[in-house]
Protein backbone atom coordinates (compact mmCIF):
# COMPACT_ATOMS: atom_id res chain seq x y z
CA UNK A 1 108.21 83.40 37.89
CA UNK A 2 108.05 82.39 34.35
CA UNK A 3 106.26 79.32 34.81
CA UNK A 4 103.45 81.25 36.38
CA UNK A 5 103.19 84.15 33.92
CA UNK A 6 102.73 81.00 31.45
CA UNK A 7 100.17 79.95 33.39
CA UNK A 8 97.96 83.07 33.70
CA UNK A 9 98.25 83.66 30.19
CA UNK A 10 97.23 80.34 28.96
CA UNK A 11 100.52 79.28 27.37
CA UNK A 12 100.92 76.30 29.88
CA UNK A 13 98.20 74.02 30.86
CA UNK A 14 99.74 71.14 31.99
CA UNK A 15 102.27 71.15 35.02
CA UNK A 16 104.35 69.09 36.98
CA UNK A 17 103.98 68.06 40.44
CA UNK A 18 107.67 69.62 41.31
CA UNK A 19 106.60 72.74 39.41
CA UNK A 20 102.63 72.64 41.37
CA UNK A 21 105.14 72.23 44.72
CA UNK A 22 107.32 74.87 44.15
CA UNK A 23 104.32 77.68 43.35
CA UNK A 24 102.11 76.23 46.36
CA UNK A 25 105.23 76.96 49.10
CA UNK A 26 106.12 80.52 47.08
CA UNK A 27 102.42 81.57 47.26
CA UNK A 28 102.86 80.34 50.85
CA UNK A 29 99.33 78.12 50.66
CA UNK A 30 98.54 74.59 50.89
CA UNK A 31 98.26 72.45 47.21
CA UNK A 32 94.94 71.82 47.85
CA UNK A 33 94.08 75.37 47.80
CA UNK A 34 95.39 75.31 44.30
CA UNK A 35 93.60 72.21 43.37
CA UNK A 36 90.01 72.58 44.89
CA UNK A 37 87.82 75.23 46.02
CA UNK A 38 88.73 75.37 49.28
CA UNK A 39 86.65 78.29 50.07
CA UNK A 40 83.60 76.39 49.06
CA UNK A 41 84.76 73.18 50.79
CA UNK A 42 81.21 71.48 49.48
CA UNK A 43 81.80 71.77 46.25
CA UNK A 44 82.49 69.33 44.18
CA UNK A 45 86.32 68.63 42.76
CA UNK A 46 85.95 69.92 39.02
CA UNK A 47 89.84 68.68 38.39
CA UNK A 48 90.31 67.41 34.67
CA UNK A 49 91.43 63.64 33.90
CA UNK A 50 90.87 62.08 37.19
CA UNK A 51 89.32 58.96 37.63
CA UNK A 52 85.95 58.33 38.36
CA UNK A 53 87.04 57.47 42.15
CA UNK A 54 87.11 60.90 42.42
CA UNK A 55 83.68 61.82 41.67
CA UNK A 56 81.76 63.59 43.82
CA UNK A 57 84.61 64.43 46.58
CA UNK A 58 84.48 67.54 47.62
CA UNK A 59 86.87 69.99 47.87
CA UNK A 60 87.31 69.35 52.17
CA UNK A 61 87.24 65.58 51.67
CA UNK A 62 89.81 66.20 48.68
CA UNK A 63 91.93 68.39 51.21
CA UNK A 64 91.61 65.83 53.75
CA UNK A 65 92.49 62.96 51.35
CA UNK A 66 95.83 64.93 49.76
CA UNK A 67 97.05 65.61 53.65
CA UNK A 68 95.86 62.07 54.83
CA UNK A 69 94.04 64.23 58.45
CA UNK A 70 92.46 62.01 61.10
CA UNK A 71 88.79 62.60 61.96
CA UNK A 72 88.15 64.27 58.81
CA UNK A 73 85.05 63.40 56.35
CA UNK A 74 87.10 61.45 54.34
CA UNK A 75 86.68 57.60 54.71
CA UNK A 76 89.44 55.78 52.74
CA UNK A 77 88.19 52.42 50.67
CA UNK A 78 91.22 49.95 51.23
CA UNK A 79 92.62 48.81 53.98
CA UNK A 80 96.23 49.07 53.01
CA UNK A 81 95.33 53.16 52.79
CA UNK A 82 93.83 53.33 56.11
CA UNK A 83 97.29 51.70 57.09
CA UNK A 84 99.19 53.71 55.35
CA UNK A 85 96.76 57.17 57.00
CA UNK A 86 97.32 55.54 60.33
CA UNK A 87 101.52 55.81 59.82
CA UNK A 88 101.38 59.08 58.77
CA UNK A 89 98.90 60.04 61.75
CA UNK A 90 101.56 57.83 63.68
CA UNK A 91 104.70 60.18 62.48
CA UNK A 92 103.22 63.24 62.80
CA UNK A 93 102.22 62.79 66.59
CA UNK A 94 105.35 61.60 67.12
CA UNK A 95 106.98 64.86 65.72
CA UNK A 96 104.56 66.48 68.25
CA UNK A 97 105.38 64.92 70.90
CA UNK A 98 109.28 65.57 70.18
CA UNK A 99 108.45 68.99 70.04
CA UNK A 100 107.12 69.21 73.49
CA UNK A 101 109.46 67.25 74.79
CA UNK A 102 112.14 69.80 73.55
CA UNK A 103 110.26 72.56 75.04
CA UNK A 104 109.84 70.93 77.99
CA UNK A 105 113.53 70.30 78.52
CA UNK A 106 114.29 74.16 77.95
CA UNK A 107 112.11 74.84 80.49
CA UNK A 108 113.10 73.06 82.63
CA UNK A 109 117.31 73.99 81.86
CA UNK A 110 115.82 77.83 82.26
CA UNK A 111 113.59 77.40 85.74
CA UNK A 112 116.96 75.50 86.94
CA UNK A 113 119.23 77.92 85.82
CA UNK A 114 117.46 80.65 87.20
CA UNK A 115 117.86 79.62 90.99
CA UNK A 116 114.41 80.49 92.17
CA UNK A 117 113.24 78.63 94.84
CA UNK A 118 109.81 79.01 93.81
CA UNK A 119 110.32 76.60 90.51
CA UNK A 120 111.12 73.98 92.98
CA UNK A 121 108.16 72.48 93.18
CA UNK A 122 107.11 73.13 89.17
CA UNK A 123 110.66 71.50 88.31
CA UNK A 124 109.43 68.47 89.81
CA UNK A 125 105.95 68.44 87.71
CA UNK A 126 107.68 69.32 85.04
CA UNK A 127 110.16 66.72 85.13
CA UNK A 128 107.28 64.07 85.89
CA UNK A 129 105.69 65.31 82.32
CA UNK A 130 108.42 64.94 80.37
CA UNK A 131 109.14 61.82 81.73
CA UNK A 132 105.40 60.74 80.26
CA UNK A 133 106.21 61.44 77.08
CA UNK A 134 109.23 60.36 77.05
CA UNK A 135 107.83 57.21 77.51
CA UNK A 136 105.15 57.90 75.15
CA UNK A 137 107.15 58.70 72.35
CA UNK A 138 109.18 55.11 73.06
CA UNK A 139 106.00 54.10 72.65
CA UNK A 140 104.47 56.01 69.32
CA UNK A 141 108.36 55.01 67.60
CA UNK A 142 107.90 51.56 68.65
CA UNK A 143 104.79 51.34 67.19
CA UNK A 144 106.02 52.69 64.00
CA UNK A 145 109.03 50.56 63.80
CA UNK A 146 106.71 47.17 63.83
CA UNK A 147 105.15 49.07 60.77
CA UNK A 148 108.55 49.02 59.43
CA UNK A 149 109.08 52.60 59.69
CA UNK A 150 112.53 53.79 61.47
CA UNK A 151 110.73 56.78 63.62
CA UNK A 152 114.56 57.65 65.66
CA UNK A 153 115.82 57.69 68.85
CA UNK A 154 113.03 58.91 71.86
CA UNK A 155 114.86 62.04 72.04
CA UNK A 156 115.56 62.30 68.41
CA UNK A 157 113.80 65.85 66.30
């Protein structure tokens, strides 16, 4: 890749954030591990030409503040970010639960199709579960959508 050659060899300092993107998912690694030293998640963030609200993050709050994750070190200072954290936490359990509610349904379709008595009893618990969260991911989208984010159907991936 040209633009990284350029990079290595000091020919290009400055990138953009489509160009810091697109080396991140070839290398296969997170941005922050490009960014910060995630292997020294203590350290400071020695990133030039941020502002001074950076100063003295560290390279795990800096992770945790570039992929907005709940429960981590980071504290956000507005309230309109902790809003925003809280939507994103919002979407991506929803995703989760989708998830297992697909999985569930397959096994389900498989334990059914298979004609063994002996699912009987497991079709019925899991049928019960994925009628929780079914429910709970009415619940998690109806949540967003007073946020004013559109999170689907229930059954929607």
């Amino acid at each position: 890749m040209a633009v990284l050659e350029n990079i290595e060899s000091g020919r290009k300092a400055d990138l953009s954030i489509s160009q810091l993107l697109n080396i991140a998912r070839g290398l296969g690694v997170p941005v922050s591990m490009l960014l910060a030293p995630i292997a020294s998640p203590e350290a400071e963030l020695d990133l030039p030409n941020l502002s001074g609200q950076f100063d003295g993050m560290t390279a795990a709050e800096f992770d945790c503040w570039l992929s907005a994750t709940p429960l981590s070190s980071y504290r956000p200072r507005l309230a309109a970010e902790r809003g925003d954290i809280d939507v994103l936490n919002s979407l991506r359990e929803l995703g989760t639960l989708r998830r297992e509610l697909e999985r569930l349904e397959v096994v389900l379709g498989v334990q059914s199709a298979s004609g063994d008595p002996d699912f009987a009893g497991s079709n019925d618990e899991v049928r019960e579960r994925i009628g929780r969260l079914t429910q709970e991911v009415g619940r998690v989208a109806e949540l967003l959508a007073s946020a004013g984010i559109s999170g689907g159907s229930v059954g929607a991936s």
